[in-house]
C-alpha atoms as a PDB file:
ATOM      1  CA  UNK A   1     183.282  48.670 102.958  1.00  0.00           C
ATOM      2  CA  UNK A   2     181.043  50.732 105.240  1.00  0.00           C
ATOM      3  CA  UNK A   3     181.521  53.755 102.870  1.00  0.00           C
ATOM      4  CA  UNK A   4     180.175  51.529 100.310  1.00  0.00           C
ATOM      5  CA  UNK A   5     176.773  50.344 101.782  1.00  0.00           C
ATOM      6  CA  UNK A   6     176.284  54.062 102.823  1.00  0.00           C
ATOM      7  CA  UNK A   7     177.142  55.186  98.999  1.00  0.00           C
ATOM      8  CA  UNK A   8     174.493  52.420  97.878  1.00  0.00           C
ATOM      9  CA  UNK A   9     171.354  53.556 100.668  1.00  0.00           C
ATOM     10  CA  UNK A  10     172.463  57.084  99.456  1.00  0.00           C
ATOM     11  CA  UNK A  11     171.462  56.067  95.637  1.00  0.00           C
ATOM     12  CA  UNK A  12     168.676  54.375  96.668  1.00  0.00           C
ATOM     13  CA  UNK A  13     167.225  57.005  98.817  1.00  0.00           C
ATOM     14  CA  UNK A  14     167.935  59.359  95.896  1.00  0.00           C
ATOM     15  CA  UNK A  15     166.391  57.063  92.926  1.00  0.00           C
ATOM     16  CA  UNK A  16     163.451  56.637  95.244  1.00  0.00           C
ATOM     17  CA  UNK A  17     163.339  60.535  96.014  1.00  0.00           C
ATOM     18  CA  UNK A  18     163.370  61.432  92.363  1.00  0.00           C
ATOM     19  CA  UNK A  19     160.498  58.909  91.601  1.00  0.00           C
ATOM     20  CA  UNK A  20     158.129  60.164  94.799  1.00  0.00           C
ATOM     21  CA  UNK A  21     158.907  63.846  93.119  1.00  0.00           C
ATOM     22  CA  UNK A  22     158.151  62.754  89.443  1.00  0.00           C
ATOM     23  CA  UNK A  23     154.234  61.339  90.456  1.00  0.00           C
ATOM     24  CA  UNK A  24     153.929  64.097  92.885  1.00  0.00           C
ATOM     25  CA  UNK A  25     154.616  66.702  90.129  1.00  0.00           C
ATOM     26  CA  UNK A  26     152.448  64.732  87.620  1.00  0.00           C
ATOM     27  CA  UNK A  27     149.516  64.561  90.019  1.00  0.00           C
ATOM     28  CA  UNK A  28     149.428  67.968  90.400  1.00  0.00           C
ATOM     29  CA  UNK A  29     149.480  68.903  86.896  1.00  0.00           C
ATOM     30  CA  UNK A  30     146.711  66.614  86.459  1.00  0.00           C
ATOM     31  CA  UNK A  31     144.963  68.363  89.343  1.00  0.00           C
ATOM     32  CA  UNK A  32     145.544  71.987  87.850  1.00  0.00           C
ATOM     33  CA  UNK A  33     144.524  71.094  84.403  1.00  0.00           C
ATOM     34  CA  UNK A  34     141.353  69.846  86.260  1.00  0.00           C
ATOM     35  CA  UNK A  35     140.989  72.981  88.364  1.00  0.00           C
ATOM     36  CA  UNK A  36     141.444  75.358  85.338  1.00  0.00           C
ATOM     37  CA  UNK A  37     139.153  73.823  83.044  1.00  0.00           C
ATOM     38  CA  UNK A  38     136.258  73.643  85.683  1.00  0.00           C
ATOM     39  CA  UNK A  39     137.118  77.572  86.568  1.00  0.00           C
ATOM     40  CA  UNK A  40     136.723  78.111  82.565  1.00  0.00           C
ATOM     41  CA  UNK A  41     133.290  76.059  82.334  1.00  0.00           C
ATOM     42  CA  UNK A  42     131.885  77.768  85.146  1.00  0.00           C
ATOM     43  CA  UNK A  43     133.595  81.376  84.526  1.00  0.00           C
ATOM     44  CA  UNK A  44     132.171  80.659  80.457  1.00  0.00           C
ATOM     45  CA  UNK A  45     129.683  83.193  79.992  1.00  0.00           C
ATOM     46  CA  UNK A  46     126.357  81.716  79.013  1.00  0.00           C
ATOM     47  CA  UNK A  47     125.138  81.147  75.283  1.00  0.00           C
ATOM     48  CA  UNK A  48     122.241  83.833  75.535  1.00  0.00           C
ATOM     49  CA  UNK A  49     124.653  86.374  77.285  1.00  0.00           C
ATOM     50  CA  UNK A  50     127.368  85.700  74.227  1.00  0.00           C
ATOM     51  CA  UNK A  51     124.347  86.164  71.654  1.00  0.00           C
ATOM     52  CA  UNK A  52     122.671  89.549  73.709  1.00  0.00           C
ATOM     53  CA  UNK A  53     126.546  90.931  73.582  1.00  0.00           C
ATOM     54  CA  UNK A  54     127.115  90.696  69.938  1.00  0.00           C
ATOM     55  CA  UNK A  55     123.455  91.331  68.997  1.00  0.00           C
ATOM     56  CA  UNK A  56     123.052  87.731  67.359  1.00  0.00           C
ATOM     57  CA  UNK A  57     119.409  87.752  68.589  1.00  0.00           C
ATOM     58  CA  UNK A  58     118.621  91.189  66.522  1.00  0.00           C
ATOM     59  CA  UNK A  59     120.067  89.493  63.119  1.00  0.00           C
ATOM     60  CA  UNK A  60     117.454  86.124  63.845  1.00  0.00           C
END
């Protein structure tokens, strides 16, 4: 019997384990898909730069 109620805590601790890991890992890819894309608007170069590079302004 006692192995029994120790085999059920262990499945327990182990379903609840897996679930704390599953929102933890989903968190964080919601946090680096936040991080990134405010790196990429602030990294963007800006519109006049992109148009002085490629001479866009000289065409106008």
């Amino acid at each position: 019997m006692n192995v029994n109620k120790e085999l059920e805590s262990l499945c327990r601790y182990l379903e609840k384990e897996e679930c704390f890991s599953k929102r933890v890992k989903e968190e964080n890819r919601e946090l680096n898909e936040k991080n990134i894309n405010e790196k990429r608007v602030t990294k963007s170069p800006k519109e006049r730069e992109c148009q002085k590079r490629w001479g866009v302004e000289d065409r106008e």
